[in-house]
Protein backbone atom coordinates (compact mmCIF):
# COMPACT_ATOMS: atom_id res chain seq x y z
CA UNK A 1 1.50 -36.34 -58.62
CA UNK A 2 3.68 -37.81 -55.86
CA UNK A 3 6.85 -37.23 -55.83
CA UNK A 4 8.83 -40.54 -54.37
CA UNK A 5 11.78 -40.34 -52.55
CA UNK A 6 13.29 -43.51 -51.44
CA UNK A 7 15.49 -42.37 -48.64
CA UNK A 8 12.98 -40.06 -47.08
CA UNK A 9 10.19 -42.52 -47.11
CA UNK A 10 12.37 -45.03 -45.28
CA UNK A 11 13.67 -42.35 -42.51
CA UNK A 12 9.43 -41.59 -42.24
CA UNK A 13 8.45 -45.18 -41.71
CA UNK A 14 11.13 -45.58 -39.24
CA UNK A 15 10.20 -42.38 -37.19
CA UNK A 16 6.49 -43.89 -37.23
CA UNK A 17 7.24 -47.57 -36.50
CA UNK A 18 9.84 -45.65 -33.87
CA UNK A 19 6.63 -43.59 -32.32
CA UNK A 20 4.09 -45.96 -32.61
CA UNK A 21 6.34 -48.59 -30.56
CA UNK A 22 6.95 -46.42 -28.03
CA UNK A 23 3.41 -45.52 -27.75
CA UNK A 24 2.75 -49.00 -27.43
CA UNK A 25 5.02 -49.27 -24.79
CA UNK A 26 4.19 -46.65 -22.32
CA UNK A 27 0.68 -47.82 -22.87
CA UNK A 28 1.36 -51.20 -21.89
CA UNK A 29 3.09 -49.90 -18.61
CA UNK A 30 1.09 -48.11 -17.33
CA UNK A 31 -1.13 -51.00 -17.45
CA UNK A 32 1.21 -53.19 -15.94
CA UNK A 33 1.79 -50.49 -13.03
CA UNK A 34 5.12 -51.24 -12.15
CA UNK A 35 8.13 -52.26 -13.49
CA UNK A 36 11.83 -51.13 -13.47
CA UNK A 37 11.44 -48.40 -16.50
CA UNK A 38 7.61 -47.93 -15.04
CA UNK A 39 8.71 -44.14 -13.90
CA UNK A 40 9.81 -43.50 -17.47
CA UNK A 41 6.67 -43.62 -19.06
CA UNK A 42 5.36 -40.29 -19.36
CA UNK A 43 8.70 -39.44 -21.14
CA UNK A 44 8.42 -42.71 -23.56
CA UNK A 45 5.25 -41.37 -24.50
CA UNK A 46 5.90 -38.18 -25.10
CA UNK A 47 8.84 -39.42 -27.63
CA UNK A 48 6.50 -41.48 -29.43
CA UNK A 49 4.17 -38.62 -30.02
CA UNK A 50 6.70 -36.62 -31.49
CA UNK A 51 8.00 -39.25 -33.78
CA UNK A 52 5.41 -40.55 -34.99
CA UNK A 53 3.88 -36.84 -36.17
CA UNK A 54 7.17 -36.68 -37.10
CA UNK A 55 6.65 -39.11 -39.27
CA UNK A 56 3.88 -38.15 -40.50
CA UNK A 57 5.28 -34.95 -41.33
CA UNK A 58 8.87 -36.18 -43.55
CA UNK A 59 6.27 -38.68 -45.35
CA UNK A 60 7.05 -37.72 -49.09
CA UNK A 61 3.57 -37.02 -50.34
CA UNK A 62 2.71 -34.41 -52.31
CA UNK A 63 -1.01 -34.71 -52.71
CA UNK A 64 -1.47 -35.04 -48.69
CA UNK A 65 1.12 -33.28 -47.35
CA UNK A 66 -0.86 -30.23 -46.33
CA UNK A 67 -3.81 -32.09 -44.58
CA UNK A 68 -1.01 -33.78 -42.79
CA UNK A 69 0.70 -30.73 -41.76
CA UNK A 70 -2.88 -29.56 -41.41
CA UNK A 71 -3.67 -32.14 -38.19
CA UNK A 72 -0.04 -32.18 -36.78
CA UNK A 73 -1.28 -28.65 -35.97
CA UNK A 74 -4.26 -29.25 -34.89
CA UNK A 75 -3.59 -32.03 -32.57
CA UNK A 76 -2.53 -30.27 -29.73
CA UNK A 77 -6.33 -28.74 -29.25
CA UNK A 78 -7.89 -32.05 -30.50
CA UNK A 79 -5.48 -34.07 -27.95
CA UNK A 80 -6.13 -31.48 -25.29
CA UNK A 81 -10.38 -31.68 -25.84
CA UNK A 82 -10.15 -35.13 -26.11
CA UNK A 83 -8.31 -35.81 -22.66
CA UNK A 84 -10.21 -32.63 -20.80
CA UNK A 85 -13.52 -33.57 -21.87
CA UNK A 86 -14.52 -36.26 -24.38
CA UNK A 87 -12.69 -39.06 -22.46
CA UNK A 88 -14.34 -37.65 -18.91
CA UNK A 89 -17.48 -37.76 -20.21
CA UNK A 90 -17.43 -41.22 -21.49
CA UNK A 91 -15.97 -42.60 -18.38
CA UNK A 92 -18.30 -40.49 -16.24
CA UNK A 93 -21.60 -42.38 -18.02
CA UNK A 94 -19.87 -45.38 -17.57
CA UNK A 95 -19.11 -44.48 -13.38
CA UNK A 96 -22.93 -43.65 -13.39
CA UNK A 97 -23.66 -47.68 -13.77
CA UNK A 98 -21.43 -48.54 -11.55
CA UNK A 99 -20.69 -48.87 -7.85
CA UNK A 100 -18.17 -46.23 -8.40
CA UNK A 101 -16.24 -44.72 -4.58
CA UNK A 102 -14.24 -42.30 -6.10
CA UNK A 103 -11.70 -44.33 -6.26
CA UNK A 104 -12.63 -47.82 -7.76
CA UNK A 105 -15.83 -50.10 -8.89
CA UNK A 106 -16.54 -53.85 -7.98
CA UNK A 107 -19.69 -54.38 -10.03
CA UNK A 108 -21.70 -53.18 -12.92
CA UNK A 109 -25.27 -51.88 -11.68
CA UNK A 110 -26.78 -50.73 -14.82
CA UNK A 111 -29.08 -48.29 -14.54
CA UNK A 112 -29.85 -48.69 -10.50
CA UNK A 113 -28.25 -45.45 -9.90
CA UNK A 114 -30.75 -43.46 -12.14
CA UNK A 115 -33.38 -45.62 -10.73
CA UNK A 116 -32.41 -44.34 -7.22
CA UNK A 117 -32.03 -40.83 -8.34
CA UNK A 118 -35.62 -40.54 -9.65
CA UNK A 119 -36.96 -41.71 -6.22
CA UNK A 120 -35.04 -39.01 -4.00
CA UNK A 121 -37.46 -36.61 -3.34
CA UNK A 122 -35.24 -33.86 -2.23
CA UNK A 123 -33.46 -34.53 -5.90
CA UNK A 124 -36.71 -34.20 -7.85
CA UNK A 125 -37.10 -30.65 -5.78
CA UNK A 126 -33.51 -29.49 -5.97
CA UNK A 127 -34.44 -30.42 -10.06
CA UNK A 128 -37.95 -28.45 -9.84
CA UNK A 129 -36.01 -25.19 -7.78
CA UNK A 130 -33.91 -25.14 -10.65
CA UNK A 131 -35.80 -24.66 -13.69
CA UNK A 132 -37.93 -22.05 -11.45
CA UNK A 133 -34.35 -20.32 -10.59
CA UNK A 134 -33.61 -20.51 -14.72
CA UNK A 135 -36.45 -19.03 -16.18
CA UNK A 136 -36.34 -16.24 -13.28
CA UNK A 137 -32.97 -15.42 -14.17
CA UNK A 138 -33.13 -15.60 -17.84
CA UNK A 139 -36.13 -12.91 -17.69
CA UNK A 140 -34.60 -10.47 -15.19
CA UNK A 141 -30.90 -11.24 -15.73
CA UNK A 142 -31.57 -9.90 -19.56
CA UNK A 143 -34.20 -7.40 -18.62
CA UNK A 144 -32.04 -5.24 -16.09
CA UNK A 145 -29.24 -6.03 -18.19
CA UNK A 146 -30.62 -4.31 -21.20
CA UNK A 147 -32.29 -1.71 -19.40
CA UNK A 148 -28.64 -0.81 -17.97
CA UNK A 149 -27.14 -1.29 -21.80
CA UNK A 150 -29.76 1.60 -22.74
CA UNK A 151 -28.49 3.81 -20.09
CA UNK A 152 -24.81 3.24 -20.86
CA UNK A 153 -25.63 4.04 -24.28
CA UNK A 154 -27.00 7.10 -23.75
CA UNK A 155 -25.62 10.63 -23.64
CA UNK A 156 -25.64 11.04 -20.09
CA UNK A 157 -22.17 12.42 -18.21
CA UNK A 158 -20.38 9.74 -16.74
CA UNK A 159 -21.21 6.70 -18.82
CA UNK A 160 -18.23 4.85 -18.25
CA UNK A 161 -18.30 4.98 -15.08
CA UNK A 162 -21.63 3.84 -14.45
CA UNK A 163 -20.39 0.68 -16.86
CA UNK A 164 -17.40 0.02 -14.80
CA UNK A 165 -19.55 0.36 -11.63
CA UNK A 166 -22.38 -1.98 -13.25
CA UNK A 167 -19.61 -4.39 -14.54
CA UNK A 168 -17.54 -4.64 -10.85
CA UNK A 169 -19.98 -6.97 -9.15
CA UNK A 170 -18.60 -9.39 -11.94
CA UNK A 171 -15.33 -9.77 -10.90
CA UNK A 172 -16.11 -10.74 -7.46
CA UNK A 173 -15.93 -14.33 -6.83
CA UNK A 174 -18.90 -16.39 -6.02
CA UNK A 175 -18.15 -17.82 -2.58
CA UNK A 176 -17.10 -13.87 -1.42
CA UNK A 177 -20.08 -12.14 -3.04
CA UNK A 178 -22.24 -15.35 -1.12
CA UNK A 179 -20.46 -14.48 2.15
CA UNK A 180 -20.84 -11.04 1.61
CA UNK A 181 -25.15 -10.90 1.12
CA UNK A 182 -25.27 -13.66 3.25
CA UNK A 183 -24.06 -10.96 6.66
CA UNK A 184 -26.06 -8.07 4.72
CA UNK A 185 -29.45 -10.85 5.11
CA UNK A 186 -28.92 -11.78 8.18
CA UNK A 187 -27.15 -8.13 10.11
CA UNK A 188 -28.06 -4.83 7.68
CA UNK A 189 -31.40 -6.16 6.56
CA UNK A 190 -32.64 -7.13 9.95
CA UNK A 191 -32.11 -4.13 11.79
CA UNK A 192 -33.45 -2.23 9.01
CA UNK A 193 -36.69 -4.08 8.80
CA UNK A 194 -36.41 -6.72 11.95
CA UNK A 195 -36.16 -9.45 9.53
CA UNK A 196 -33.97 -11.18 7.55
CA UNK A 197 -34.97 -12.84 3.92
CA UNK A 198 -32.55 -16.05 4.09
CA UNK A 199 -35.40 -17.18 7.73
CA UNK A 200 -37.77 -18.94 4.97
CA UNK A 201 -37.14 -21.19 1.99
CA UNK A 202 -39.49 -18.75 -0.29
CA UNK A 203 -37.51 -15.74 0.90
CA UNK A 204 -34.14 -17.15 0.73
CA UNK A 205 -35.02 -18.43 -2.36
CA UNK A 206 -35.47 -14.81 -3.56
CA UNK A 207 -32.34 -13.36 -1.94
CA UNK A 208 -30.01 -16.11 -4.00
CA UNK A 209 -32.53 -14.78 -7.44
CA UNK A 210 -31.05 -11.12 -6.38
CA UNK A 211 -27.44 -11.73 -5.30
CA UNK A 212 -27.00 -13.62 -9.18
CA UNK A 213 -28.70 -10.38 -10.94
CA UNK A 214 -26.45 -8.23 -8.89
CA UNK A 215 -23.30 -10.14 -9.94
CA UNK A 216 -24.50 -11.43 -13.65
CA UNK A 217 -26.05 -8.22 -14.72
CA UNK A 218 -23.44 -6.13 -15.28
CA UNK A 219 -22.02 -8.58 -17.30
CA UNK A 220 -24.94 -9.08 -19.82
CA UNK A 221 -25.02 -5.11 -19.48
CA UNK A 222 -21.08 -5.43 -21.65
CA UNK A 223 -22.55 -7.78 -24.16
CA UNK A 224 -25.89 -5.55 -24.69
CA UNK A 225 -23.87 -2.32 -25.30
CA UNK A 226 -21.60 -4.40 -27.62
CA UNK A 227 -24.59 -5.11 -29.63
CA UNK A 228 -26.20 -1.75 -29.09
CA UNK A 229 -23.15 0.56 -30.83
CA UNK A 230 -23.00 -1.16 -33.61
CA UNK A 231 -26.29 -0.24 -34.67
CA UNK A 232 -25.88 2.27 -37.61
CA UNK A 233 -26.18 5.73 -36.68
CA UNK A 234 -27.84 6.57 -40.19
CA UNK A 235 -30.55 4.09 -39.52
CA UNK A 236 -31.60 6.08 -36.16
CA UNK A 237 -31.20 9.66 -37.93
CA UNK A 238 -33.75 8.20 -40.86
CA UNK A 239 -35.83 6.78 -37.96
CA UNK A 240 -36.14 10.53 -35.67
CA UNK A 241 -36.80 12.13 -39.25
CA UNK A 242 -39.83 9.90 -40.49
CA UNK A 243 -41.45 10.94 -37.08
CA UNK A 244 -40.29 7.90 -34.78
CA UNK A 245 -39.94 8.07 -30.88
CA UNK A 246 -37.34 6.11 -28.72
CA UNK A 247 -39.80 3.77 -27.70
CA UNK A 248 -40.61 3.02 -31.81
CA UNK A 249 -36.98 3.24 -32.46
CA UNK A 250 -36.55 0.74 -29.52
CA UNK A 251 -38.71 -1.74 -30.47
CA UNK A 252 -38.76 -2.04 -34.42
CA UNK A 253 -34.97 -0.96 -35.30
CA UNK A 254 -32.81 -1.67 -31.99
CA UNK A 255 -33.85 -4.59 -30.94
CA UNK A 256 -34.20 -6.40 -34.27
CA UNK A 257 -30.76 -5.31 -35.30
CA UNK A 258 -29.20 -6.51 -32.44
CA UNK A 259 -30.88 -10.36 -32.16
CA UNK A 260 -27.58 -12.33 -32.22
CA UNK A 261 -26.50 -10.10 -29.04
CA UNK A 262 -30.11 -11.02 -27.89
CA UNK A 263 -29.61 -14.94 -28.91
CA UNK A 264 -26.25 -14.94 -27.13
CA UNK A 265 -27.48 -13.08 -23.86
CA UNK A 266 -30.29 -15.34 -23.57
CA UNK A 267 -28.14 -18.71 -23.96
CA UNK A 268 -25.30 -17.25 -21.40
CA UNK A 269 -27.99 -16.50 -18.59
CA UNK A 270 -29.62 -20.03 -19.41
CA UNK A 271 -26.39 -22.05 -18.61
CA UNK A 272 -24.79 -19.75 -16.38
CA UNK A 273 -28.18 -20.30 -14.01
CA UNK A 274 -28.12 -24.23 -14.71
CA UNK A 275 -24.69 -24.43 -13.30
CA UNK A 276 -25.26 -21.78 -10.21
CA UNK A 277 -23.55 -23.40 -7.39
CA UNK A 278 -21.08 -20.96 -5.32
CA UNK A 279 -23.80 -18.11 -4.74
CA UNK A 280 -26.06 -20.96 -3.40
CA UNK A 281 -23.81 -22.74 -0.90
CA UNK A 282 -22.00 -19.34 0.62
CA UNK A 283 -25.59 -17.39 1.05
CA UNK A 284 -27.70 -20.27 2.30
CA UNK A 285 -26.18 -23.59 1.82
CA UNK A 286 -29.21 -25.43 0.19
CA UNK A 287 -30.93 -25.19 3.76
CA UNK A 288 -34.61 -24.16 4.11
CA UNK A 289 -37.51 -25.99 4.86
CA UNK A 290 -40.01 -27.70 3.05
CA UNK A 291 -43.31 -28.67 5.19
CA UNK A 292 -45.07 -30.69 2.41
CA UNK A 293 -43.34 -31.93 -0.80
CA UNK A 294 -44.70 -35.58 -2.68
CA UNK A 295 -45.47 -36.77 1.15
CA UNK A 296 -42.47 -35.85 2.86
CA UNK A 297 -40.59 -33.03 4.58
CA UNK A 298 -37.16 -31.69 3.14
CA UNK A 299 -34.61 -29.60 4.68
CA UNK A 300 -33.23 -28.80 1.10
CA UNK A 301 -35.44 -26.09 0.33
CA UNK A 302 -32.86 -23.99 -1.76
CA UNK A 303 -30.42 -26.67 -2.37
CA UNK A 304 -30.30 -26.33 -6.56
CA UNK A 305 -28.94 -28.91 -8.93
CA UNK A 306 -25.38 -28.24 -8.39
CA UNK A 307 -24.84 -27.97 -4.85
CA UNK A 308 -27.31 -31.02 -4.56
CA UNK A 309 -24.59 -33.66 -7.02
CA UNK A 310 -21.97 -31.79 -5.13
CA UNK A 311 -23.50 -32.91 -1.74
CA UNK A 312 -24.42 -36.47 -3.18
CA UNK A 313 -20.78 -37.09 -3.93
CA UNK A 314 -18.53 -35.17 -1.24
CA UNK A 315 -21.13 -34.85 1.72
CA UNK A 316 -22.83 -38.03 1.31
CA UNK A 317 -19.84 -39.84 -0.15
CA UNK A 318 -22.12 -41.62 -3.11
CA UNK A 319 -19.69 -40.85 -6.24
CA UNK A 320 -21.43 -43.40 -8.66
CA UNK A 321 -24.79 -41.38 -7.51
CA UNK A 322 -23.57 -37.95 -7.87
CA UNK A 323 -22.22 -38.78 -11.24
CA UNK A 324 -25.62 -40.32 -12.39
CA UNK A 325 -27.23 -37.26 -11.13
CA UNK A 326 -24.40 -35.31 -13.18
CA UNK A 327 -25.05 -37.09 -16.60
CA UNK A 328 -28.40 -36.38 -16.50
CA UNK A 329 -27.93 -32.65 -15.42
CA UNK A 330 -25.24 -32.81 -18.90
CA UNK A 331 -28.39 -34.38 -20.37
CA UNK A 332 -30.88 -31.28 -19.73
CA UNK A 333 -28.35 -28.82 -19.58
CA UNK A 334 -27.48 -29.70 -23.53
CA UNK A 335 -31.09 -29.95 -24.67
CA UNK A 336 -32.28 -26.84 -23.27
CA UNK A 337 -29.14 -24.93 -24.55
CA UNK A 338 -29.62 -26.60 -27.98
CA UNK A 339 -33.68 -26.02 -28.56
CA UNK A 340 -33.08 -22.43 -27.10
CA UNK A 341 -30.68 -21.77 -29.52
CA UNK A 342 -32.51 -23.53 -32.15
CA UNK A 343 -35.93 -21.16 -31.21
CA UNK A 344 -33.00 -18.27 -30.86
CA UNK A 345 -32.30 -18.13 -34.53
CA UNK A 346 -35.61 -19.19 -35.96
CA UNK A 347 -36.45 -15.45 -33.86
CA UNK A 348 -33.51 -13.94 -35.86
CA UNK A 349 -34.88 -14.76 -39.42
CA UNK A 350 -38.03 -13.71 -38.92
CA UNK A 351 -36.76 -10.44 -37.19
């Protein structure tokens, strides 16, 4: 039962009314945009944050007191999510109907942009290249990732170096590792075998597919072995006595024992390749030719989703575009990780 207290109460509802007025007041100018106290906002508000959880917190209640206490606490993350990427997202869908310059909008165009973006050619094939680059990557990404988590894990000298030397490619930054292949394509390669793979769209297409294993591999590789030494070492004992060889042991005790590593392998790889975008402009750029595509020629042949909003909006200057095109690549990007997941642990139950 509440316990009142007459002269705490009154001290709450004056740190509230306090916080909520001065809320109300940096609000309203930085809508205004000017004014003589107009530099002082940032402060205001930051004073009427603290008193009104303030407030909140000196309220005598003693039934709600702890779910009070409870989101004073977690505000800071909810505030911080909120700003960073719930109110982003909202505005960006609204930009996307807009004639949007980066800066400012004069009309409301509804859905013209996505109209426009489903008649670019070279978008529909940066949007094909993409899933093709995905569902390579997700395949070999995993398989030489696993394949290297079996070797780590086995008693061979050296092991941790061989993960430290796997792991390495990791920590070098996209753009540098791009730069990097990119003069191995087109100086090494070619006076090894007189040509170089980044000459033809297929090719060059290849050489971006084995610059990300290089660098994402070793990374999986961590997450595999995670998953691998925690199988129980009784399990495999029981399994070499009732007759069972590694390849058995493999395939009907490791593996199943380790399908959450599995599930979260699989969904890393998925939207780590959606988003690929420094690899592909260092090594080629998006550039490559296209001969025939839906009638027309393109000169985007390895340009993937990313680099191709990127382009829209810097290159081409076309913000409201590139953030249509970005919505809808938010769009596929969360239904693919969420039916993948879904499929994920459907795989777990049965396994």
């Amino acid at each position: 039962m509440d316990s009142p207290n007459p002269m705490k109460k009154a001290l709450s509802l004056l740190f509230l009314i306090a916080g909520v007025a001065c809320l109300g007041w940096s609000l309203a100018m930085d809508c205004a945009g000017g004014g003589q106290l107009y530099q002082y906002r940032g402060a205001v508000l930051i004073i009427g944050i603290i008193g009104f959880f303030a407030g909140l917190y000196l309220f005598p209640t003693m039934t709600h007191h702890r779910d009070i206490v409870n989101v004073i606490f977690l505000f800071p993350l909810l505030f911080t999510f909120g700003v960073t990427v719930i109110i982003p997202l909202v505005l960006g869908i609204f930009y996307s109907m807009t004639d949007w310059t980066g800066i400012r909008y004069t009309q409301f165009v509804g859905l013209a942009n996505y109209a426009q973006m489903f008649r670019e050619v070279s978008f529909l094939w940066s949007l094909l290249i993409t899933v093709l680059f995905v569902v390579f990557n997700m395949v070999l990404v995993n398989l030489v990732g696993f394949a290297l988590a079996l070797l780590c894990t086995s008693r061979l000298k050296g092991v941790g170096f061989f993960r430290a030397a796997y792991f390495l490619p990791n920590l070098i930054g996209g753009i540098v590792l791009g730069y990097v292949w990119q003069f191995v394509f087109n100086n090494v390669l070619v006076k090894v075998t007189g040509a170089s793979l980044l000459t033809k769209t297929p090719s060059a297409f290849a050489a971006i597919i084995i610059v990300y294993i290089w660098q994402y591999a070793g990374y999986i590789m961590l997450i595999y072995v995670n998953g691998l030494v925690t199988v129980p070492g009784d399990v495999l004992e029981a399994a070499a006595i009732d007759g069972a060889n590694a390849f058995t042991t493999l395939l009907r005790i490791k593996i199943p024992m380790i399908a959450s590593t599995i599930t979260i392998c699989t969904f890393l790889t998925l939207t780590s390749a959606f988003k690929q975008f420094d690899v592909n402009m260092a090594l080629t750029n998006g550039t490559g030719s296209v001969m025939d595509f839906m009638g027309q020629y393109l000169s985007n042949g390895t340009q993937m989703l990313a680099l191709n909003i990127y382009n829209t909006a810097i290159s081409k200057n076309s913000y409201a575009l590139g953030q249509a095109k970005a919505v809808l690549f938010f769009i596929i990007l969360a239904c693919v990780s969420l039916v993948q997941v879904r499929i994920s642990n459907s795989k777990e139950v049965e396994l």
